[in-house]
Every structure is written in C-alpha cells, then in structure tokens.
C-alpha atoms as a PDB file:
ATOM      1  CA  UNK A   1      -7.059 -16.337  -4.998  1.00  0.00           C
ATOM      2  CA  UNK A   2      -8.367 -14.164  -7.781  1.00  0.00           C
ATOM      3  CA  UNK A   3     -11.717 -16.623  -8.022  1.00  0.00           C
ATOM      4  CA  UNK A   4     -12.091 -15.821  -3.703  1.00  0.00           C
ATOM      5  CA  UNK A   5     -11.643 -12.295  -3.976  1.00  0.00           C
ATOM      6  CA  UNK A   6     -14.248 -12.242  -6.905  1.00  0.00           C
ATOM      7  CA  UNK A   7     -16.676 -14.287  -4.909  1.00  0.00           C
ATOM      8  CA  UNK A   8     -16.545 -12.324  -1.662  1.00  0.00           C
ATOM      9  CA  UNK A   9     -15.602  -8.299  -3.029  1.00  0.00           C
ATOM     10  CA  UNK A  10     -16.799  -8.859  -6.385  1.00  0.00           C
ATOM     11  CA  UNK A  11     -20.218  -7.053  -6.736  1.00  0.00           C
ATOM     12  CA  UNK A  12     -18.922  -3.899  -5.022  1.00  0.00           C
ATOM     13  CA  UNK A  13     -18.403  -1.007  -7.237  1.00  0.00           C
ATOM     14  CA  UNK A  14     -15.290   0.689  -7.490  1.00  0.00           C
ATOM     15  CA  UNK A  15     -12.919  -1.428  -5.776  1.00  0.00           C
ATOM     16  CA  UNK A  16      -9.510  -2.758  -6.702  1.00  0.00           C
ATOM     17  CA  UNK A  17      -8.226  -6.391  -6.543  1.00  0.00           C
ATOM     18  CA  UNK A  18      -4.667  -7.461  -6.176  1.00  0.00           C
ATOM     19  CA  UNK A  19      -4.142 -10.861  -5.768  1.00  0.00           C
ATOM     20  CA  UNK A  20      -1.299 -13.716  -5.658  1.00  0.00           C
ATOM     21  CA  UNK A  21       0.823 -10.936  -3.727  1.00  0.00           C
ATOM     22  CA  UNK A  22       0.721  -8.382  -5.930  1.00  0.00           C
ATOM     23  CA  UNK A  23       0.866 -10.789  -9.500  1.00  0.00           C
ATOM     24  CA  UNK A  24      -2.743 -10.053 -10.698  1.00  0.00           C
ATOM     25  CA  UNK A  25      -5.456  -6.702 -10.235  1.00  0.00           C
ATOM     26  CA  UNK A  26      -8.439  -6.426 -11.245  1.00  0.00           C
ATOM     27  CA  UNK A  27      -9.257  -2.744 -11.702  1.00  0.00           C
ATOM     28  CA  UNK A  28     -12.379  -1.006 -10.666  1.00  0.00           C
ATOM     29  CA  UNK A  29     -13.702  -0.559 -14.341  1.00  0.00           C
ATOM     30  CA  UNK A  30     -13.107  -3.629 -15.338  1.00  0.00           C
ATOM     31  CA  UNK A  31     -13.961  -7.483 -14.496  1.00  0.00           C
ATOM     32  CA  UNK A  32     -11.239  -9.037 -16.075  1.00  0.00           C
ATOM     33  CA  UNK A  33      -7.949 -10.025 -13.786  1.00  0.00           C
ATOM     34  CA  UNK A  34      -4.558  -8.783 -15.389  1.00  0.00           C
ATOM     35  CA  UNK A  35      -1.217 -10.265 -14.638  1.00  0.00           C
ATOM     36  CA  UNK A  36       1.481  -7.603 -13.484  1.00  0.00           C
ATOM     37  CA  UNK A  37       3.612  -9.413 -16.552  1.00  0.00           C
ATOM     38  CA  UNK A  38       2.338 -10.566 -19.653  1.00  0.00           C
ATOM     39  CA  UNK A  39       4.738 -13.218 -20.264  1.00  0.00           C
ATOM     40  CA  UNK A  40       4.716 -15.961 -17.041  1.00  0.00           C
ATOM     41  CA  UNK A  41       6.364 -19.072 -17.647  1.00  0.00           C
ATOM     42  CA  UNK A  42       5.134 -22.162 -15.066  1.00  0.00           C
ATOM     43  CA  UNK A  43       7.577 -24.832 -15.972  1.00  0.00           C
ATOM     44  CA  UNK A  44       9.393 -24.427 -12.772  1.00  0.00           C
ATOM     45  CA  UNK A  45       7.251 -25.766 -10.695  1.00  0.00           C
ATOM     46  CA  UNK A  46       7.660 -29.324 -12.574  1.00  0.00           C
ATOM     47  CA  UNK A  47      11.271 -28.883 -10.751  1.00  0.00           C
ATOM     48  CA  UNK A  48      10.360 -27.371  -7.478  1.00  0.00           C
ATOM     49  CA  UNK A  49       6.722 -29.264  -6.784  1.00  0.00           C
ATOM     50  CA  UNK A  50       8.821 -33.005  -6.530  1.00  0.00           C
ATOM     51  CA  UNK A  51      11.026 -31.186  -3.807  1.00  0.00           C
ATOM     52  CA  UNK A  52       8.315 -30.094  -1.866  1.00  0.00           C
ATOM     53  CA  UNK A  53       6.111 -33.511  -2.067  1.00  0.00           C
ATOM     54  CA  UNK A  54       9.551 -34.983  -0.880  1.00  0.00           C
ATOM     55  CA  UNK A  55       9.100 -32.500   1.976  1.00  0.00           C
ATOM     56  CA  UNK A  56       5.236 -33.796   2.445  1.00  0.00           C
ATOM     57  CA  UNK A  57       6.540 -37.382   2.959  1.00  0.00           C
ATOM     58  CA  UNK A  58       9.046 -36.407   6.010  1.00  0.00           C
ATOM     59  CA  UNK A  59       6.413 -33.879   7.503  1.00  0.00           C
ATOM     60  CA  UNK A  60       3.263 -35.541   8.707  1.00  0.00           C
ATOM     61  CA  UNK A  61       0.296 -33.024   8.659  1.00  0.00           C
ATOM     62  CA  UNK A  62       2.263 -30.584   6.101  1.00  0.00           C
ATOM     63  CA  UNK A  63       0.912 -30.029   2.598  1.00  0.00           C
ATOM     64  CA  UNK A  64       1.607 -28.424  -0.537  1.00  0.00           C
ATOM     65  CA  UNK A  65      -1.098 -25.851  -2.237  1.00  0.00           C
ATOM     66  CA  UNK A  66      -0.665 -24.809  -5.671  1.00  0.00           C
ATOM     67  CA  UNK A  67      -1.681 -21.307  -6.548  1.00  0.00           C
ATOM     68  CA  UNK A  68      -1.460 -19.687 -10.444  1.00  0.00           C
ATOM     69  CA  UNK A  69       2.242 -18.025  -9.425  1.00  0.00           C
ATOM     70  CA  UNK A  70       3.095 -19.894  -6.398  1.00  0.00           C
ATOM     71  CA  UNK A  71       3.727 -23.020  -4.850  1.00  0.00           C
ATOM     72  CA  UNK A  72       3.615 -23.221  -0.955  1.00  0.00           C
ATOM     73  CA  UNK A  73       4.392 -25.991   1.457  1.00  0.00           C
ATOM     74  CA  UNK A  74       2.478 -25.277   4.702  1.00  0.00           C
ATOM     75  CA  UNK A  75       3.581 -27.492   7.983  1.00  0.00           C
ATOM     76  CA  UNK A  76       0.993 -25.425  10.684  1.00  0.00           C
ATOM     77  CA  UNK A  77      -0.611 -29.043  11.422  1.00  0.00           C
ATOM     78  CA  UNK A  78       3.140 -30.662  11.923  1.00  0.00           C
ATOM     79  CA  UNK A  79       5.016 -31.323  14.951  1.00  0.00           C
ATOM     80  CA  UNK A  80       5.936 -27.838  15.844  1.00  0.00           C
ATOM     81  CA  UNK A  81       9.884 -28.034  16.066  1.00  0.00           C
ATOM     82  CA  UNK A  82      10.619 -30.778  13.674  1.00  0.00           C
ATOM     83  CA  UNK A  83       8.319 -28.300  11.095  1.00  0.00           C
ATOM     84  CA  UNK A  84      10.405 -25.555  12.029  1.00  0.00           C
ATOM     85  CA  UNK A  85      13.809 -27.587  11.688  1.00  0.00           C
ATOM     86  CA  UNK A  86      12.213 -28.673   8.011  1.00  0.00           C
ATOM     87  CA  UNK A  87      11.219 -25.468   6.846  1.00  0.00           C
ATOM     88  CA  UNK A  88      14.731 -23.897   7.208  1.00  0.00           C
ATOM     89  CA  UNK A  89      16.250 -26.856   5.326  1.00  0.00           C
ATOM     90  CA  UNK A  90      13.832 -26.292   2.549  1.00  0.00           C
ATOM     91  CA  UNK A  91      14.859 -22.512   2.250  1.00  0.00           C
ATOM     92  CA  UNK A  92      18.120 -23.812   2.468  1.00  0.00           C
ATOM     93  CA  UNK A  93      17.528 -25.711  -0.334  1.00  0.00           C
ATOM     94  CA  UNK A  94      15.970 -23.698  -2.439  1.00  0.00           C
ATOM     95  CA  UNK A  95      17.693 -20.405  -2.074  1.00  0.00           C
ATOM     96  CA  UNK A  96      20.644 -22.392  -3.726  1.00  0.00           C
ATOM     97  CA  UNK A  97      18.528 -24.006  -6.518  1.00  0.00           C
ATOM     98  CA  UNK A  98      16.786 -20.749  -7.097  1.00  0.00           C
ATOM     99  CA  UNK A  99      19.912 -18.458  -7.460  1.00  0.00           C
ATOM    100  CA  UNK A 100      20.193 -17.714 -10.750  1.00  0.00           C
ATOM    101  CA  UNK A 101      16.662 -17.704 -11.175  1.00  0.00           C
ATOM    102  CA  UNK A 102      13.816 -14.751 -10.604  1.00  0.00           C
ATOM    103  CA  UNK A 103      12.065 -16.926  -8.227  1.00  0.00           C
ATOM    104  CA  UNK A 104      12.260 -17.044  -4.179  1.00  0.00           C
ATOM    105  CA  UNK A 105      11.631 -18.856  -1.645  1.00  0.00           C
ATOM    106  CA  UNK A 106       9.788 -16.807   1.136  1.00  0.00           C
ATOM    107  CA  UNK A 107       9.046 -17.991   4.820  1.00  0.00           C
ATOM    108  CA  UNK A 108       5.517 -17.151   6.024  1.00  0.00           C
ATOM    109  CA  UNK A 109       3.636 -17.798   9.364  1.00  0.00           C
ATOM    110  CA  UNK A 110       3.699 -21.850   9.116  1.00  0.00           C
ATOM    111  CA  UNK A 111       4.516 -22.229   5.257  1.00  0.00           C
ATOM    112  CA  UNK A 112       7.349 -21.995   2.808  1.00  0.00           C
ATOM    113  CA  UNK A 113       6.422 -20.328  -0.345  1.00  0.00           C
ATOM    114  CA  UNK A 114       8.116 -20.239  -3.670  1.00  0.00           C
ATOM    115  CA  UNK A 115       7.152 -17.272  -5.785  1.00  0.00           C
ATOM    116  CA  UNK A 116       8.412 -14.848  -8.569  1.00  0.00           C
ATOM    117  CA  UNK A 117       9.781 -12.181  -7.083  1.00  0.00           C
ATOM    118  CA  UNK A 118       8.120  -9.029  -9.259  1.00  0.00           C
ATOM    119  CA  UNK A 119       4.995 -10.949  -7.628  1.00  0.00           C
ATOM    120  CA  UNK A 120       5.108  -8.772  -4.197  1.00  0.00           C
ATOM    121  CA  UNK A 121       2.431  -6.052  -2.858  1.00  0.00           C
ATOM    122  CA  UNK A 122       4.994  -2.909  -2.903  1.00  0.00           C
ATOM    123  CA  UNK A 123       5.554  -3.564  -6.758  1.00  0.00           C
ATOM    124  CA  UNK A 124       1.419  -3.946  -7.304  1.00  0.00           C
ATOM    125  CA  UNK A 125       1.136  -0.253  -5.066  1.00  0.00           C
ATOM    126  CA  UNK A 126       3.328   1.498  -7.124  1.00  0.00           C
ATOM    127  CA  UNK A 127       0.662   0.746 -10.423  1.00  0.00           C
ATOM    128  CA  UNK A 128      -2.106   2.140  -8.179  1.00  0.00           C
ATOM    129  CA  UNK A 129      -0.511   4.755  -6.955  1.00  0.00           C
ATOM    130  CA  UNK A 130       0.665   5.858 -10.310  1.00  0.00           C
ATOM    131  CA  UNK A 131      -3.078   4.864 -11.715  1.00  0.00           C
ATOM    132  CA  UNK A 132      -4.528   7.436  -8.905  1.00  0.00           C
ATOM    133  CA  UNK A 133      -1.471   9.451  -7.594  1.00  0.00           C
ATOM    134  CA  UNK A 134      -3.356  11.045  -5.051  1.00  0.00           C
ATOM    135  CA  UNK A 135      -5.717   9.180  -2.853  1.00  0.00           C
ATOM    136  CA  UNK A 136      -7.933  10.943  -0.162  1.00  0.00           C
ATOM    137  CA  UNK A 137      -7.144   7.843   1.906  1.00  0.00           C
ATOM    138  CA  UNK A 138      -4.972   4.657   2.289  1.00  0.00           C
ATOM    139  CA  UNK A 139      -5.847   1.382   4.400  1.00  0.00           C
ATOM    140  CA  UNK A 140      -3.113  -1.360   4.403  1.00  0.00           C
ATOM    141  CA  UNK A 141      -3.503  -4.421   6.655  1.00  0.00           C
ATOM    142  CA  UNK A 142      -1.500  -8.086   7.155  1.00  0.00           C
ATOM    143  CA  UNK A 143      -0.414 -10.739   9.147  1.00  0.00           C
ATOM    144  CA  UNK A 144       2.471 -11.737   6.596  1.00  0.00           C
ATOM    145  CA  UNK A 145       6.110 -11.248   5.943  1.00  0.00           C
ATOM    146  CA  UNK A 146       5.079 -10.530   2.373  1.00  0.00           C
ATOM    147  CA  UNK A 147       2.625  -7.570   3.519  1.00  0.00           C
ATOM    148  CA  UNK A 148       5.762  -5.623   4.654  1.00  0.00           C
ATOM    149  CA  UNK A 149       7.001  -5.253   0.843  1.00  0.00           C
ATOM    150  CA  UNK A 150       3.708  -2.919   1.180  1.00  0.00           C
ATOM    151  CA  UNK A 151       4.116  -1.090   4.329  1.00  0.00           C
ATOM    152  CA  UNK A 152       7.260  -0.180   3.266  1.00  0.00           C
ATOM    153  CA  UNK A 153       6.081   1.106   0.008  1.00  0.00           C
ATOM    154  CA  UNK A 154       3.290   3.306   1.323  1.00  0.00           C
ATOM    155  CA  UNK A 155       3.753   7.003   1.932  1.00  0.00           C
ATOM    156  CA  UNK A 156       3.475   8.092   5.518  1.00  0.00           C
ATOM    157  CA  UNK A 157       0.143   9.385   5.284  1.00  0.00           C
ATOM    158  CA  UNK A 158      -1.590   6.017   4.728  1.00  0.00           C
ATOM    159  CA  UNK A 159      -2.693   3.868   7.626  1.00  0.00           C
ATOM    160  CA  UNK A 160      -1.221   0.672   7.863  1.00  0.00           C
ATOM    161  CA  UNK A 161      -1.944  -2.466  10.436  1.00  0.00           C
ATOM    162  CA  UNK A 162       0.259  -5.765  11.296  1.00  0.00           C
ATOM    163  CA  UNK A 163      -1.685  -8.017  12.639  1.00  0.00           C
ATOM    164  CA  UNK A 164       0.366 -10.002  15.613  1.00  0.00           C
ATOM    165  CA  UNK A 165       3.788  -9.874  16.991  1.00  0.00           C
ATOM    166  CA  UNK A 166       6.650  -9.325  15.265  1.00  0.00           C
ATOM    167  CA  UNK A 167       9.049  -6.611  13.924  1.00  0.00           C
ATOM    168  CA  UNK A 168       6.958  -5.016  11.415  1.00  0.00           C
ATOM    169  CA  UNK A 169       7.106  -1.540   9.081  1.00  0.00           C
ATOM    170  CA  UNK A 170       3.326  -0.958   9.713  1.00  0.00           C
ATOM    171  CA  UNK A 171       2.510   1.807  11.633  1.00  0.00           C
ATOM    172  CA  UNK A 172      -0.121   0.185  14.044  1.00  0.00           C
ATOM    173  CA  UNK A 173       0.099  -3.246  15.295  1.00  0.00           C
ATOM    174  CA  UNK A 174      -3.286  -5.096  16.350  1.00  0.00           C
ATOM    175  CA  UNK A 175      -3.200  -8.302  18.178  1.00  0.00           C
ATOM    176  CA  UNK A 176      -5.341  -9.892  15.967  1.00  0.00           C
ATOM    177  CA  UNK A 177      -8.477  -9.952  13.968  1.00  0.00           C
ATOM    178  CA  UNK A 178     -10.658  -9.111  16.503  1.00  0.00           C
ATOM    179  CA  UNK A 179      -8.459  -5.647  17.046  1.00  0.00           C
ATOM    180  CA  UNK A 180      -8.695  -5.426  13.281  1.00  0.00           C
ATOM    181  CA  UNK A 181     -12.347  -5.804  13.444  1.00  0.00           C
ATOM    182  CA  UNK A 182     -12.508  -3.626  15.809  1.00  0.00           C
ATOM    183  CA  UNK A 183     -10.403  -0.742  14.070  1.00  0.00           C
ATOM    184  CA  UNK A 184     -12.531  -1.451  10.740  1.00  0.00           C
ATOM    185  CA  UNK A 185     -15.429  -0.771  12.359  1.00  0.00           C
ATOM    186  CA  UNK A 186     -14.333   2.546  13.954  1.00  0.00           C
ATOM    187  CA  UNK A 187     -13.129   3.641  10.727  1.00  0.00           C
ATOM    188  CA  UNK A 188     -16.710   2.324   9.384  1.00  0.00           C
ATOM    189  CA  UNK A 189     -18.125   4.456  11.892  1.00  0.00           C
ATOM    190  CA  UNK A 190     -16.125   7.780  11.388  1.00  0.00           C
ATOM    191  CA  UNK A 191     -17.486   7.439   7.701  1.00  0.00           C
ATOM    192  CA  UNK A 192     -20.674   8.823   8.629  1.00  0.00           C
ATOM    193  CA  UNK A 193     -19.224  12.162  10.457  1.00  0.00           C
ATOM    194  CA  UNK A 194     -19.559  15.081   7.431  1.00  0.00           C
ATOM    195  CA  UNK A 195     -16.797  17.835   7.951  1.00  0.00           C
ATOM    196  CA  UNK A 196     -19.859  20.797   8.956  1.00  0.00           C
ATOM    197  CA  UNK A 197     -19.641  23.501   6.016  1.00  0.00           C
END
C-alpha cells in the first residue's frame, strides 16, 4: 500500500513510488500520492465483494483484503487443491461478470485479484520513462504474474529479476529472496567502484 511504502521508503530522497500495481506514484519532488486516473469509481466492489465473501464461506483459511483499487481473495492458508479448484471457478466467474467492464480478474501466487486494468506496472513505466527518458540505470524485481506487465515493458538494457519458478519475461530468475538479497547487495557493493579518470 501507498501508507507501507511511505512508512518504509519514505524519508529517502529522490525516489519514486508506484503503488496498487501501477494505480498511484508518488514522485520524487513531491509527498503527495497521485492516481494514474483522476476519475476512479469504487461502486463495483459493492457487486464483486458479496461474491468473494461467498467464496470465504466455502474456503476455510481464505480471506478477502480490500485495497484502494483492488479487491483480492487470498486461499494460501486453504486446503491446497480444493483452493486451487475454487480459485479457477472464481475467475470463471468473474471473467464473465466482468466482460463488459474495465475491470479483471487476475490470478496471483495463492490469491485471486480483481483490479482495473489501466492499474498494471508496464502502464505506470511508461510515465517514468517518459518523465526521465533516459535513465543511467534500471532495476525491476517480482514474484508476481502482475510484475511481468513490467518486464515486458522495460527496454533491454534494464535489469530485471523473477523471483521463483515459472515462465517469466525477466531476464534473471533468482530462487528467492535470499538470491535477491544477495544480488542487491552485489549491486550495493559495485556502487562504490568509481570508473578511474
């Protein structure tokens, strides 16, 4: 969330913010968040929330989370297959109640989340690449479905890093967070070589 990002990146200077997925940045001159689109309407989720409570009630250990642009039904604590078996009824679903509509349901790692779909990370690159068309460097990391909207976006000279298995358009893969952790810190590292004049 906008509020997390705040509370752990806030205080350092000249960073950008994107959260949501793309649907709000904070700038690095700025401290106010900005919606990718002015005009959001949230009355949909008074019709899609009631579908995924009624999911809640079949699925012990699942739960729904409301975010500002989303709403997301996560099963990770469910029975494993019968999560699985609900989750593609759900999509099911709501791929045919959504349509006609500019909302989508996406499947994540353990979670089915409905979103708008401007709200993605490739749509929220292409304002920061036009706000600085020319970065010195570009660092792109995920675990998600959603981050490959962004790995696709990015030009070939940027580094970008799936985390876990899976077909991905990233052009490392990592394990996990440890091997991100680990490739952080060498790239923390090589930040104190100077190029010798």
């Amino acid at each position: 969330s906008a509020e997390n990002l705040d509370r752990w990146f806030g205080t350092i200077r000249g960073l950008w913010l994107v959260a949501e997925h793309g649907a709000e940045l904070k700038n690095s001159s700025t401290s106010i968040w900005e919606p990718l689109r002015s005009q959001v309407a949230a009355d949909w989720k008074s019709t899609v929330l009631p579908i995924l409570e009624h999911f809640v009630d079949r699925t012990p250990g699942s739960f729904v989370e409301e975010k500002k642009y989303a709403l997301v039904w996560h099963y990770r604590a469910a029975e494993p297959e019968f999560g699985e078996w609900l989750a593609n009824e759900l999509v099911s679903m709501l791929e045919a109640m959504l349509a006609e509509t500019e909302l989508r349901a996406f499947r994540g790692e353990k979670i089915v989340e409905v979103k708008p779909v401007w709200a993605n990370k490739g749509e929220m690159l292409g304002r920061l690449l036009a706000a600085y068309p020319d970065p010195d460097f570009i660092f792109a990391a995920g675990d998600d479905r959603t981050d490959e909207d962004l790995f696709e976006r990015l030009q070939d000279n940027a580094w970008t890093v799936h985390i876990g298995p899976g077909p991905t358009r990233a052009s490392y893969v990592v394990a996990d967070f440890e091997g991100l952790r680990r490739v952080l810190k060498l790239l923390a590292e090589s930040g104190r070589l100077r190029k010798a004049s």
